[in-house]
PDB file of N, CA and C in Angstrom:
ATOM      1  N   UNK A   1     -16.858   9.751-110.756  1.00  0.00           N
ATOM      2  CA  UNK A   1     -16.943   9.854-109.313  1.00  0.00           C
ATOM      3  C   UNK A   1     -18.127   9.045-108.823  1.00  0.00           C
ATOM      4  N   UNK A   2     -18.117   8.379-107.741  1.00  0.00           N
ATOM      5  CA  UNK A   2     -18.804   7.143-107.103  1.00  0.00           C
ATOM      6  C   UNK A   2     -19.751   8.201-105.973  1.00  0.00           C
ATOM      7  N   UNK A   3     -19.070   9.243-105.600  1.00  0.00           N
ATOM      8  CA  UNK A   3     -19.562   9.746-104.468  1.00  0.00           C
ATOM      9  C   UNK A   3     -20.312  11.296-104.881  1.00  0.00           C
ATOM     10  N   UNK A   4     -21.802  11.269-104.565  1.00  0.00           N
ATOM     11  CA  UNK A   4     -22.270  12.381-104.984  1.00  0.00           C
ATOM     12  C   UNK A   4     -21.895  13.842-104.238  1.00  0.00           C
ATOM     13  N   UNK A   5     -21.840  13.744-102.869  1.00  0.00           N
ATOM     14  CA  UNK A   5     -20.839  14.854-102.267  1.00  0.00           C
ATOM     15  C   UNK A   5     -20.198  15.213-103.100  1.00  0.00           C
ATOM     16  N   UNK A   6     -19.224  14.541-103.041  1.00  0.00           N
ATOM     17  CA  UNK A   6     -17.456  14.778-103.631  1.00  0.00           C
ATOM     18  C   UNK A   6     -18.097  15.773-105.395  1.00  0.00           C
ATOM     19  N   UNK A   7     -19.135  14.391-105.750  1.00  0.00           N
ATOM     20  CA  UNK A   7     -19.424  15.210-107.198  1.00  0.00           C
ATOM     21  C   UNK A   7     -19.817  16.929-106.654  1.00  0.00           C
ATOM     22  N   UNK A   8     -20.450  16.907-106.321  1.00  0.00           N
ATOM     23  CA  UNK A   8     -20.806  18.394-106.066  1.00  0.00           C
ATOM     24  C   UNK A   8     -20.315  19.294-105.276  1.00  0.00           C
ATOM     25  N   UNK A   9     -19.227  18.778-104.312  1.00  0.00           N
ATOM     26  CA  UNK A   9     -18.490  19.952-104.148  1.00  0.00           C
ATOM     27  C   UNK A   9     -17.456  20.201-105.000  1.00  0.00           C
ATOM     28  N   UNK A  10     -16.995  19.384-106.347  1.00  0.00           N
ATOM     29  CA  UNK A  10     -16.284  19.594-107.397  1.00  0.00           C
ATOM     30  C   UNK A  10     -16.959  21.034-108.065  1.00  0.00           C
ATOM     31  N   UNK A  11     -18.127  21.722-107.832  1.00  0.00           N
ATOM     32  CA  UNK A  11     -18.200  22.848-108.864  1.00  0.00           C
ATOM     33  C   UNK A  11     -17.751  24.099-108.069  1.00  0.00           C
ATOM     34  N   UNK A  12     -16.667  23.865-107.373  1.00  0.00           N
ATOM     35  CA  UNK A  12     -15.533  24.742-106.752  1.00  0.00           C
ATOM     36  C   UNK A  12     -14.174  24.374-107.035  1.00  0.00           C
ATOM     37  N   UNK A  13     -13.743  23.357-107.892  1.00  0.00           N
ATOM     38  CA  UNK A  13     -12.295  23.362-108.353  1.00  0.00           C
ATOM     39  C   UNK A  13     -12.464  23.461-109.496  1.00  0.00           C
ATOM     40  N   UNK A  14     -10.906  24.728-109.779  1.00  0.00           N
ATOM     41  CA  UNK A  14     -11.085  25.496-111.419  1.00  0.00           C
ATOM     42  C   UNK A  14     -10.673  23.922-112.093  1.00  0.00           C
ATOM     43  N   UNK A  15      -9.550  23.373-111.452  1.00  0.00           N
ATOM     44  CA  UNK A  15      -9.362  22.186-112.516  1.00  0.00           C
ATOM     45  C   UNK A  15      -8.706  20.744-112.028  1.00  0.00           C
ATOM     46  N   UNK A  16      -8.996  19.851-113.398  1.00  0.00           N
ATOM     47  CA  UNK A  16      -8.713  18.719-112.831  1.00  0.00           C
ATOM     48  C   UNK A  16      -7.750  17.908-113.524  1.00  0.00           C
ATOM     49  N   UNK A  17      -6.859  17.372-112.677  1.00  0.00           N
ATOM     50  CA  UNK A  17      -5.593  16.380-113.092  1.00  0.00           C
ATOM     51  C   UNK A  17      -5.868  15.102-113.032  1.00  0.00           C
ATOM     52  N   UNK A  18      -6.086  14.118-114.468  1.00  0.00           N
ATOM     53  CA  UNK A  18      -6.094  12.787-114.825  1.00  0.00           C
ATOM     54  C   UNK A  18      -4.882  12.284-115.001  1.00  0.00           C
ATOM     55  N   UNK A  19      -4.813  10.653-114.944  1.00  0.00           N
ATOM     56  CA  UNK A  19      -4.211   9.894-115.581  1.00  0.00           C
ATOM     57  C   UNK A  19      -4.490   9.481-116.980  1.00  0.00           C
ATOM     58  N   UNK A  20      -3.309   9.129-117.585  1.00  0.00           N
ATOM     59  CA  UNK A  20      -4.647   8.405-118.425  1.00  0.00           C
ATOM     60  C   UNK A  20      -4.947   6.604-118.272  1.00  0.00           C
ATOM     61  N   UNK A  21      -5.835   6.558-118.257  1.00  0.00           N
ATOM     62  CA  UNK A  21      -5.745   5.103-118.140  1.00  0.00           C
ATOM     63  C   UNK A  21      -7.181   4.646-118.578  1.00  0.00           C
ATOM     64  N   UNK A  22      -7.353   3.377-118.949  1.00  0.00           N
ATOM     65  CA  UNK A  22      -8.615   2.592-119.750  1.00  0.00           C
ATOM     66  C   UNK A  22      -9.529   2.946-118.938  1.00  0.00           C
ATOM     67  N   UNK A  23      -9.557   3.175-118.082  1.00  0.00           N
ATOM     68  CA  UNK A  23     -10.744   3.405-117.239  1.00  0.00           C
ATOM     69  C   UNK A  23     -11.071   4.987-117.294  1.00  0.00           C
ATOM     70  N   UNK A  24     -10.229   6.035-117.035  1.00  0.00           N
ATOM     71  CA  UNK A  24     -10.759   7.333-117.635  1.00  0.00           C
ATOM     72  C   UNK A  24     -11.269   7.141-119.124  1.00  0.00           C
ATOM     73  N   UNK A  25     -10.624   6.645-119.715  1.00  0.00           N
ATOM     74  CA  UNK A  25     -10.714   6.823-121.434  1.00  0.00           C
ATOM     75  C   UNK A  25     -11.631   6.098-122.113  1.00  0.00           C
ATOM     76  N   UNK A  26     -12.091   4.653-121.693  1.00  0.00           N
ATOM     77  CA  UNK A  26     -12.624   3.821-121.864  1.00  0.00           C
ATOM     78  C   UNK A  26     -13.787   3.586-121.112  1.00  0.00           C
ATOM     79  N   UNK A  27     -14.236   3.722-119.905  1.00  0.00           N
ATOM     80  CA  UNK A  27     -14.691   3.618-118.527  1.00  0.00           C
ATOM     81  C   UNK A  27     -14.892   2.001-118.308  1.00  0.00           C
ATOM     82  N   UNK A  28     -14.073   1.378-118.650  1.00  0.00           N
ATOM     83  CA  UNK A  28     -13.887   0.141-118.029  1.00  0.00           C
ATOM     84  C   UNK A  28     -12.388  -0.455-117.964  1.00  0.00           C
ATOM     85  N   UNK A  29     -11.777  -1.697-117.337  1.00  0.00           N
ATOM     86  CA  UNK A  29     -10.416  -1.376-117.463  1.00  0.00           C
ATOM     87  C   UNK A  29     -10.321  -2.380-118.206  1.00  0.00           C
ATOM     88  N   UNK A  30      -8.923  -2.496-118.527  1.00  0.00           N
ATOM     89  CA  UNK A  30      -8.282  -3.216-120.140  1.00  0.00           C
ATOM     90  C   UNK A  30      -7.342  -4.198-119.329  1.00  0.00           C
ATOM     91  N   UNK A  31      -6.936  -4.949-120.042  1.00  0.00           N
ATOM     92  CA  UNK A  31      -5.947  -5.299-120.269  1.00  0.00           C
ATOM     93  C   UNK A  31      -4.731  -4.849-121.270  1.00  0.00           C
ATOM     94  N   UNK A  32      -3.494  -4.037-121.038  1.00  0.00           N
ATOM     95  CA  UNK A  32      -2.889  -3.720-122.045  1.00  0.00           C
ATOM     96  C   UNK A  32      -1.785  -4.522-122.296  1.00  0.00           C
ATOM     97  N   UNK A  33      -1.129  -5.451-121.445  1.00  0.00           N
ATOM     98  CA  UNK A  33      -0.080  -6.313-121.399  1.00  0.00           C
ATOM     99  C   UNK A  33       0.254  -7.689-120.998  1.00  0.00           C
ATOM    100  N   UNK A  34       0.255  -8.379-121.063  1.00  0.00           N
ATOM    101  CA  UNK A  34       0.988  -9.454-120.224  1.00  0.00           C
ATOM    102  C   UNK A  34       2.151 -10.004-120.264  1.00  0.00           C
ATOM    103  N   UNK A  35       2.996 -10.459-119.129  1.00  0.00           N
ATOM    104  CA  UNK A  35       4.450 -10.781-119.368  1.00  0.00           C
ATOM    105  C   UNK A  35       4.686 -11.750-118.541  1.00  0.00           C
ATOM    106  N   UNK A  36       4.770 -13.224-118.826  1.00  0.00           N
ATOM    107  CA  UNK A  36       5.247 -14.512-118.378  1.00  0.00           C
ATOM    108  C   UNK A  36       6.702 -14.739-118.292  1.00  0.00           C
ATOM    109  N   UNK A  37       7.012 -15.634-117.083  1.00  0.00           N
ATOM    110  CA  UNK A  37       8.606 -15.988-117.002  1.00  0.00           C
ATOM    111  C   UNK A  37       8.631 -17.281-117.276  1.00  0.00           C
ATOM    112  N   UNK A  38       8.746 -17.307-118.232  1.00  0.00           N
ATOM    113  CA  UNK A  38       9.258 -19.161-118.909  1.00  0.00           C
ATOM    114  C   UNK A  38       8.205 -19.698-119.308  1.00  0.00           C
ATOM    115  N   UNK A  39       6.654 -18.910-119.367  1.00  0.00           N
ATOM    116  CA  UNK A  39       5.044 -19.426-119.384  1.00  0.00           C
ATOM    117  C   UNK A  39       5.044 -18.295-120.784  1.00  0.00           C
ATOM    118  N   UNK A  40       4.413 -18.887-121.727  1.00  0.00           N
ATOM    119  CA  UNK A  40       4.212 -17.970-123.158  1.00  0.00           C
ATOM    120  C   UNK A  40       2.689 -17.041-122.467  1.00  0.00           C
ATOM    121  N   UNK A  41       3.316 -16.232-123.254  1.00  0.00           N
ATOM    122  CA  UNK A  41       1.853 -15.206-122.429  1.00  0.00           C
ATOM    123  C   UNK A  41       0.277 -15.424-122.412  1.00  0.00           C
ATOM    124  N   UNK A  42       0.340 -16.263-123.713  1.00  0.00           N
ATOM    125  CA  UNK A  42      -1.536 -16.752-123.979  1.00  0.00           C
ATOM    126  C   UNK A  42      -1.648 -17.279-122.561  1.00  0.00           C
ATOM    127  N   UNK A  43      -0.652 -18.452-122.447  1.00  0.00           N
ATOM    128  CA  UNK A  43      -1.195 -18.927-121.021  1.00  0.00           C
ATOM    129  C   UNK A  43      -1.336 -18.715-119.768  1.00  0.00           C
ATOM    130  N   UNK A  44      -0.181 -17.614-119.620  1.00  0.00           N
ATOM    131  CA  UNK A  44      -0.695 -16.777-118.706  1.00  0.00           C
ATOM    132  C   UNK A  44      -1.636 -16.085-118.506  1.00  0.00           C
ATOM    133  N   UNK A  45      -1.999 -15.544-119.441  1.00  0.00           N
ATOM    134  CA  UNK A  45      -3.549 -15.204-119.492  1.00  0.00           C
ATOM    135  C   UNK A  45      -4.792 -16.412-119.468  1.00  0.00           C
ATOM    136  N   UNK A  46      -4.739 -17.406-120.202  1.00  0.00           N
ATOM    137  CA  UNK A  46      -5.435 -18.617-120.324  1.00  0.00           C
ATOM    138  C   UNK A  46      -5.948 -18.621-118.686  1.00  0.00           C
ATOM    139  N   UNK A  47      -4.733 -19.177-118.021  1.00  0.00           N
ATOM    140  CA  UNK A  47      -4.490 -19.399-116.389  1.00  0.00           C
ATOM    141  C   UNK A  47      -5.530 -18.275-115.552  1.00  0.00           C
ATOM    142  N   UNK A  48      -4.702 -16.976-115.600  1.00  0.00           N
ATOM    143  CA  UNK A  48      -5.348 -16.191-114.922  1.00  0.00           C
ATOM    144  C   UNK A  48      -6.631 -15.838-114.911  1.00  0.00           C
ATOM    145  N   UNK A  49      -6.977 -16.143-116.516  1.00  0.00           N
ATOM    146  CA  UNK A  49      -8.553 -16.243-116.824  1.00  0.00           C
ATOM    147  C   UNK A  49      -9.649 -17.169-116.199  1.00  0.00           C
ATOM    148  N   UNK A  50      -8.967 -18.503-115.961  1.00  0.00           N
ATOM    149  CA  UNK A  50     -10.121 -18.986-115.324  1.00  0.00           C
ATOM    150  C   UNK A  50      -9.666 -19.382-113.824  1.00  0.00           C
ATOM    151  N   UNK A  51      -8.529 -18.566-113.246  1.00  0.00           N
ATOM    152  CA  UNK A  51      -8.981 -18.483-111.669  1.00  0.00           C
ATOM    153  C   UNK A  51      -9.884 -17.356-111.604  1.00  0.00           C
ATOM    154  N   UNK A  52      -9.549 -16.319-112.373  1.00  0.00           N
ATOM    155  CA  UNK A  52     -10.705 -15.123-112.357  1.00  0.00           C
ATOM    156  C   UNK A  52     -11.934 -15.034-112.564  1.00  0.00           C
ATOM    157  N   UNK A  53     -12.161 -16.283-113.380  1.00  0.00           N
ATOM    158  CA  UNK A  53     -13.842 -16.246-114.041  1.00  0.00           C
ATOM    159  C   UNK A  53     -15.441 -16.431-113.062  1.00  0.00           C
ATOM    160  N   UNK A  54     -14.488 -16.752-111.558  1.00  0.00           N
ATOM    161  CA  UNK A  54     -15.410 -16.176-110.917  1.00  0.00           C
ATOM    162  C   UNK A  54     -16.012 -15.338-109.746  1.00  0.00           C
ATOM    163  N   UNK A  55     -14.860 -14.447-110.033  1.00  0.00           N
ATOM    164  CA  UNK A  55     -14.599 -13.141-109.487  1.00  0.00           C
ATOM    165  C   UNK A  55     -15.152 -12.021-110.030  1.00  0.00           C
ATOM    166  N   UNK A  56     -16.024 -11.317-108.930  1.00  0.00           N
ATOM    167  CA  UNK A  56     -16.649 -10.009-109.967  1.00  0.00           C
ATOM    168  C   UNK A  56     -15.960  -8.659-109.526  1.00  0.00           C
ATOM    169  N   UNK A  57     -14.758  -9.208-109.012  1.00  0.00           N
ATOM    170  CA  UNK A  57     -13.662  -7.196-109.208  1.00  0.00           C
ATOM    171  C   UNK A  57     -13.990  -6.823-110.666  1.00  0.00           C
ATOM    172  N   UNK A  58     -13.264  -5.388-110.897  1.00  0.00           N
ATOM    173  CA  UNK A  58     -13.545  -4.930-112.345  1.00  0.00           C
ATOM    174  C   UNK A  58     -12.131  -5.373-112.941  1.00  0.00           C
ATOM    175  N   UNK A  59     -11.520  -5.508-112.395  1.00  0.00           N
ATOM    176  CA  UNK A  59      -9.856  -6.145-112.924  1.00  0.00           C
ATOM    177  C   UNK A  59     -10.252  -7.493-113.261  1.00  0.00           C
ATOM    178  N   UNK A  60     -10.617  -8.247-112.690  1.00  0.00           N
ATOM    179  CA  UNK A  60     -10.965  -9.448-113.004  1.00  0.00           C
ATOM    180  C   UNK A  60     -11.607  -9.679-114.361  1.00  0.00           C
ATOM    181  N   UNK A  61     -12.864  -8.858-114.406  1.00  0.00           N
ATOM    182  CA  UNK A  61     -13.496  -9.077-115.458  1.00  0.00           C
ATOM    183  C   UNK A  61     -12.870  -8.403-116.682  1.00  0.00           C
ATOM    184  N   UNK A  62     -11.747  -7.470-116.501  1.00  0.00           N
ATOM    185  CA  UNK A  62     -10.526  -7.171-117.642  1.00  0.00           C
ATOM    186  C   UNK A  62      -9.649  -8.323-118.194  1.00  0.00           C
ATOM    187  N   UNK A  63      -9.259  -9.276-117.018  1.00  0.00           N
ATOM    188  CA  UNK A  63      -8.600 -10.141-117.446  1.00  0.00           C
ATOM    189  C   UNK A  63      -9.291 -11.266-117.810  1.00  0.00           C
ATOM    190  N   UNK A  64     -10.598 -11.332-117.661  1.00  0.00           N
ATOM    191  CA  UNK A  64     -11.375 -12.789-118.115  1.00  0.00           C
ATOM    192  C   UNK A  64     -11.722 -12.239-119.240  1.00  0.00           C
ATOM    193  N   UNK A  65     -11.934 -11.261-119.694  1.00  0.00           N
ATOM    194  CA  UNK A  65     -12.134 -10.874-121.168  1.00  0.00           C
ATOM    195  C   UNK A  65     -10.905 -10.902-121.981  1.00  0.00           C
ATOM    196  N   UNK A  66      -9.860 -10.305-121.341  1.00  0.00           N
ATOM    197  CA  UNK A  66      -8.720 -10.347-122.137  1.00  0.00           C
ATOM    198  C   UNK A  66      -8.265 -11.730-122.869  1.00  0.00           C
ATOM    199  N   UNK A  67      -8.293 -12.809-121.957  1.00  0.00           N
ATOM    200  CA  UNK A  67      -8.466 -14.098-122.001  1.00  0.00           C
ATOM    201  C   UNK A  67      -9.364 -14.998-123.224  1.00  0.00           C
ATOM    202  N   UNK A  68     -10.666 -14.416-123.080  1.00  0.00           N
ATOM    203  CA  UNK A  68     -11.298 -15.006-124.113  1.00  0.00           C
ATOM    204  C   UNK A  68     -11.122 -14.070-125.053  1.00  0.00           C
ATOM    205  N   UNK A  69     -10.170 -13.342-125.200  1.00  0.00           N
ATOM    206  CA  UNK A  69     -10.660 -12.582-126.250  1.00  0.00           C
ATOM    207  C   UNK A  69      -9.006 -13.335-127.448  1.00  0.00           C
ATOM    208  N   UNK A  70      -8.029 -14.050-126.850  1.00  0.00           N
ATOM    209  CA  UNK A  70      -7.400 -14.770-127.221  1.00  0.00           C
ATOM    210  C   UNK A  70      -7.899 -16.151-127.058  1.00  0.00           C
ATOM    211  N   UNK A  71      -8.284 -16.898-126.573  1.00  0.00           N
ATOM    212  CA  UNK A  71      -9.320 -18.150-126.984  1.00  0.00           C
ATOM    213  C   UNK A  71      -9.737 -18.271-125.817  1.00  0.00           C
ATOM    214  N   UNK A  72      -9.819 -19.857-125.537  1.00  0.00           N
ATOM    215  CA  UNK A  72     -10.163 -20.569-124.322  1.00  0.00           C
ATOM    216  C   UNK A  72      -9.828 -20.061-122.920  1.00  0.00           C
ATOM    217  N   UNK A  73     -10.559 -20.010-121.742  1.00  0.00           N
ATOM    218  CA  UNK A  73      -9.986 -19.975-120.820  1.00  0.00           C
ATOM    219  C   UNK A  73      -9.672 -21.171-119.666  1.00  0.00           C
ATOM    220  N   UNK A  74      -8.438 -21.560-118.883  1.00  0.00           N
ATOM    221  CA  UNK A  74      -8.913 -22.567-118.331  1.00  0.00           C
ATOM    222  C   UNK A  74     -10.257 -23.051-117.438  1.00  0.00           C
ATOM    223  N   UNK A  75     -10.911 -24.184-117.276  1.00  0.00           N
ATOM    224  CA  UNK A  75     -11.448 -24.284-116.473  1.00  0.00           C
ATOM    225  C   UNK A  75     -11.023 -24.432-114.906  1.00  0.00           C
ATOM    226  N   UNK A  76     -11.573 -23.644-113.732  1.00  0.00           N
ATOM    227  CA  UNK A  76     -10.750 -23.368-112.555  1.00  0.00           C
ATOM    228  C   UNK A  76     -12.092 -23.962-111.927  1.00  0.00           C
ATOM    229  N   UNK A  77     -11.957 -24.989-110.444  1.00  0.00           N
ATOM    230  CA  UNK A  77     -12.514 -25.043-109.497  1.00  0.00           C
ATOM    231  C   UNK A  77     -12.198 -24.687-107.771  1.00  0.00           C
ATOM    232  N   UNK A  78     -12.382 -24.907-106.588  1.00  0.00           N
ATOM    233  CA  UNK A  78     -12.209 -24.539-105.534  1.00  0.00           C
ATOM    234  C   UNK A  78     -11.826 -22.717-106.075  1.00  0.00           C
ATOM    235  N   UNK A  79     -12.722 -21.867-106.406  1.00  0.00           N
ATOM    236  CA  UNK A  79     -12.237 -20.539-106.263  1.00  0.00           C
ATOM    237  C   UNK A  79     -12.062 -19.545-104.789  1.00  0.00           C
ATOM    238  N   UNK A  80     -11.344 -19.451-104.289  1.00  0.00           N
ATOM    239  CA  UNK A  80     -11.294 -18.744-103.387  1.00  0.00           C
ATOM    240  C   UNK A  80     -10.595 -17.144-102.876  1.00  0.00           C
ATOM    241  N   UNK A  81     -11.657 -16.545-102.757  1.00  0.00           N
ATOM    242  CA  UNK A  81     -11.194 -14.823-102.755  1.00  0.00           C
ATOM    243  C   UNK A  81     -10.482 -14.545-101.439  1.00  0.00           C
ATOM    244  N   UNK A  82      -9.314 -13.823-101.456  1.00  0.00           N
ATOM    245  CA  UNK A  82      -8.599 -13.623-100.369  1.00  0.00           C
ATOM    246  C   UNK A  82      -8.495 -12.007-100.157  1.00  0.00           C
ATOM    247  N   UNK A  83      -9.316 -11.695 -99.477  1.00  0.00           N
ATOM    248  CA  UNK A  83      -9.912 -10.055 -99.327  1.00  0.00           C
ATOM    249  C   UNK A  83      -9.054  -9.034 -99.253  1.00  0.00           C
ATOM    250  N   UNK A  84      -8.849  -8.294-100.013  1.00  0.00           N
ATOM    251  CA  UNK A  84      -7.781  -7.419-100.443  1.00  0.00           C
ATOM    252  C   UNK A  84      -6.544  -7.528-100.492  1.00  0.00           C
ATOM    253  N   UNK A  85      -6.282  -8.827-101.395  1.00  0.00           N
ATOM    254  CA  UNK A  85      -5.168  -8.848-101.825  1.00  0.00           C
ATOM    255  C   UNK A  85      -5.325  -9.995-103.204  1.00  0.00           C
ATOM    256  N   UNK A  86      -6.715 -10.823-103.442  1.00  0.00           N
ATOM    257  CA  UNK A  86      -6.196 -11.438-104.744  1.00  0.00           C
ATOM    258  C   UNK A  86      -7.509 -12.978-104.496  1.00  0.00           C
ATOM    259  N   UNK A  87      -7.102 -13.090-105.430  1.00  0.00           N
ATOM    260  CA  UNK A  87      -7.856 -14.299-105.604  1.00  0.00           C
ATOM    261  C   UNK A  87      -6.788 -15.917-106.000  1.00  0.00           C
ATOM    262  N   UNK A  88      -7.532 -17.089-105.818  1.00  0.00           N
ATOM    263  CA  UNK A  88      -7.074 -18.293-106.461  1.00  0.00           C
ATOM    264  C   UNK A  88      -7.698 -19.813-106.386  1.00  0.00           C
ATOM    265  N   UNK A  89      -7.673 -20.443-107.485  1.00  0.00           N
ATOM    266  CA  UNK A  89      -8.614 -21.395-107.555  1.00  0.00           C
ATOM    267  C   UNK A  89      -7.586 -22.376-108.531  1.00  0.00           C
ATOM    268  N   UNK A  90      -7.902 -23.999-108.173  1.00  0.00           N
ATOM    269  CA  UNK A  90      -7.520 -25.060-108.529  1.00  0.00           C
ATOM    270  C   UNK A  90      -7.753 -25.685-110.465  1.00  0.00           C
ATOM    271  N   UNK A  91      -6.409 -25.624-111.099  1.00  0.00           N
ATOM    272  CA  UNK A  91      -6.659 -25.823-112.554  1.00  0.00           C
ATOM    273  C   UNK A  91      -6.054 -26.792-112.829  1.00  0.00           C
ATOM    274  N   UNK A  92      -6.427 -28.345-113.237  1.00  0.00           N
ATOM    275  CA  UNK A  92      -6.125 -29.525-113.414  1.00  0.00           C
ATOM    276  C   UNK A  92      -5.843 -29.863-111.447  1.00  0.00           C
ATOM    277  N   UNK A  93      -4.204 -30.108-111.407  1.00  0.00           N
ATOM    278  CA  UNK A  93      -3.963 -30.589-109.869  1.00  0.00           C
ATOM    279  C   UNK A  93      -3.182 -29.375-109.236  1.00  0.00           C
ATOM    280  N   UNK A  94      -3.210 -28.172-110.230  1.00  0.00           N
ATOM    281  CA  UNK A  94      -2.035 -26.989-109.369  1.00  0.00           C
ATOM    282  C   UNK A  94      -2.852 -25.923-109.329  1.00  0.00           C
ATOM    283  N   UNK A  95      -2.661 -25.335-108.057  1.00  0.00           N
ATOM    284  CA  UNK A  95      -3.396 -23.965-107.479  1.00  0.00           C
ATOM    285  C   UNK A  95      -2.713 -23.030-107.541  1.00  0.00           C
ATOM    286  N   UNK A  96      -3.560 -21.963-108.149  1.00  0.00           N
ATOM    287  CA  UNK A  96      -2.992 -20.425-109.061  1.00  0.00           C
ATOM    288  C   UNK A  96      -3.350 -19.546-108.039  1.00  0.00           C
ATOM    289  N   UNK A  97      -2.428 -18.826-107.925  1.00  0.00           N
ATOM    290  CA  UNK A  97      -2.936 -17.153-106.818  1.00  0.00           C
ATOM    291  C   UNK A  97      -3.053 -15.930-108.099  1.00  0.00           C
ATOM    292  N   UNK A  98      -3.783 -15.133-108.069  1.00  0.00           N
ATOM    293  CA  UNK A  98      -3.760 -14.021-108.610  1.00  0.00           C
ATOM    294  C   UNK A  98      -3.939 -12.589-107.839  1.00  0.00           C
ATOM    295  N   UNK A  99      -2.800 -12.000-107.873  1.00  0.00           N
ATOM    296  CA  UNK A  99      -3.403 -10.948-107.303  1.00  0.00           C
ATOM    297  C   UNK A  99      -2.092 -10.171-107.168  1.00  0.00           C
ATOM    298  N   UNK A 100      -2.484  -8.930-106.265  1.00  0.00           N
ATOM    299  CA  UNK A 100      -1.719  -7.307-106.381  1.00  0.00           C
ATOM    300  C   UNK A 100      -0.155  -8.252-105.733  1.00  0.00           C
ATOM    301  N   UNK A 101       0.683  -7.045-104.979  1.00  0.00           N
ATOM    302  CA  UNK A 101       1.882  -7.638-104.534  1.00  0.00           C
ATOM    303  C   UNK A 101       1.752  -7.703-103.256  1.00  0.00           C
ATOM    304  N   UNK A 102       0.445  -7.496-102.527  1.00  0.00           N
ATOM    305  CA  UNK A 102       0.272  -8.308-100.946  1.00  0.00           C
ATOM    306  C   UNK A 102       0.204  -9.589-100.548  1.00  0.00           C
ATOM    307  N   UNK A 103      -0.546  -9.944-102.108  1.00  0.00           N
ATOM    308  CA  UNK A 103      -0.076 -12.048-102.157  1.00  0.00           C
ATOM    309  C   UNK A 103       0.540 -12.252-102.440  1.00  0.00           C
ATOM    310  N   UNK A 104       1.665 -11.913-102.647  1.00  0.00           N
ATOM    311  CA  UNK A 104       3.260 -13.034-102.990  1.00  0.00           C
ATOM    312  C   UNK A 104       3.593 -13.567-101.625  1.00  0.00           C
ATOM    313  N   UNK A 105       3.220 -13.030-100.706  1.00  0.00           N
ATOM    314  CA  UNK A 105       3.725 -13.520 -99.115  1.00  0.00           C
ATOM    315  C   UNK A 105       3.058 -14.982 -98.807  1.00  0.00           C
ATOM    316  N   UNK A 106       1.466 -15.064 -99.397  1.00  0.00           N
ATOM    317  CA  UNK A 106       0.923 -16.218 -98.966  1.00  0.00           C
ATOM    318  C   UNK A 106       1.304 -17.177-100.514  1.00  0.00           C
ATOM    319  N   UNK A 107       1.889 -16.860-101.365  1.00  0.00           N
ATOM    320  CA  UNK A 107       2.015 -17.525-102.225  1.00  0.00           C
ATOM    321  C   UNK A 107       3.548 -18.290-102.087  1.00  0.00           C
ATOM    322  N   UNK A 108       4.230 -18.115-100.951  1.00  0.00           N
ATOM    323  CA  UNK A 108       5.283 -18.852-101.096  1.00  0.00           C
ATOM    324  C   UNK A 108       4.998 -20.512 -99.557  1.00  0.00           C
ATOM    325  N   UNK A 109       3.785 -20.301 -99.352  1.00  0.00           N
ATOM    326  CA  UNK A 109       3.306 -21.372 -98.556  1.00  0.00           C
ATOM    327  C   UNK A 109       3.863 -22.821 -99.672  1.00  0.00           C
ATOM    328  N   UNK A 110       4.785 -23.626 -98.724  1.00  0.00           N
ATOM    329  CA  UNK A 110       4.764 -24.876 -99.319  1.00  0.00           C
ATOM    330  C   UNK A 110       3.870 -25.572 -99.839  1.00  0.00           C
ATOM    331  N   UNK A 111       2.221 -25.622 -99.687  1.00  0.00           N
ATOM    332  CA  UNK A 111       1.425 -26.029-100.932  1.00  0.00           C
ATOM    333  C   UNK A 111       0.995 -25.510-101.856  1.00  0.00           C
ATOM    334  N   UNK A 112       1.733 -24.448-102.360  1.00  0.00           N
ATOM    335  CA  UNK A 112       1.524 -23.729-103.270  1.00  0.00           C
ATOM    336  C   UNK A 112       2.477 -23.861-104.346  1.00  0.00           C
ATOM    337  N   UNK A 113       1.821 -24.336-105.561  1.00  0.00           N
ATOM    338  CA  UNK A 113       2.609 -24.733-106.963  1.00  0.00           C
ATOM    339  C   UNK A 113       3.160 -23.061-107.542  1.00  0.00           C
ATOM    340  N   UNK A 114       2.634 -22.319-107.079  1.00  0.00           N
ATOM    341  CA  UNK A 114       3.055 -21.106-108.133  1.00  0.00           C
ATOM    342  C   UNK A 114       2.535 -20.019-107.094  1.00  0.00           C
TER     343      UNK A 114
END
């Protein structure tokens, strides 16, 4: 818990319902999967790794680890954060979006490779 209130009016509920997930269990988050369409998954990760690498969400830094933790990541320039919904930055001549499912809307803009 982030919020000390909240922490302390918790010693009035008998109990508490988790998920489980890397972040309860682990206290940081993971990467547990990746799944590419017609892109082998290293590189999807490769990719996502270095539009992410300079992004400090905590997802981000799941997937830039996940990334190096299978090798190289690309090198990404022009990074640009698009505020609650994702990030994306320029790798060789094609620009990558990353993010939740509120950017697929700006990701179908005609200058957008992907």
């Amino acid at each position: 818990m982030k919020d000390r209130l909240a922490l302390e009016q918790s010693r009035t509920v008998d109990a508490f319902l988790f998920d489980k997930t890397g972040t309860l269990t682990k206290g940081a988050h993971t990467v547990v999967g990746v799944a590419g369409a017609g892109v082998d998954d290293d590189e999807v990760l490769r990719l996502a790794g270095g539009v992410e690498s300079d992004s400090e969400h905590p997802l981000a830094r799941a997937i830039v680890t996940a990334a190096r933790d299978r090798g190289d990541i690309a090198s990404a320039r022009d990074f640009r954060s698009i505020t609650g919904r994702g990030v994306e930055a320029s790798i060789d001549s094609d620009t990558y979006t990353v993010g939740g499912p509120n950017i697929c809307a700006s990701c179908r803009s005609p200058n957008r490779t992907n």
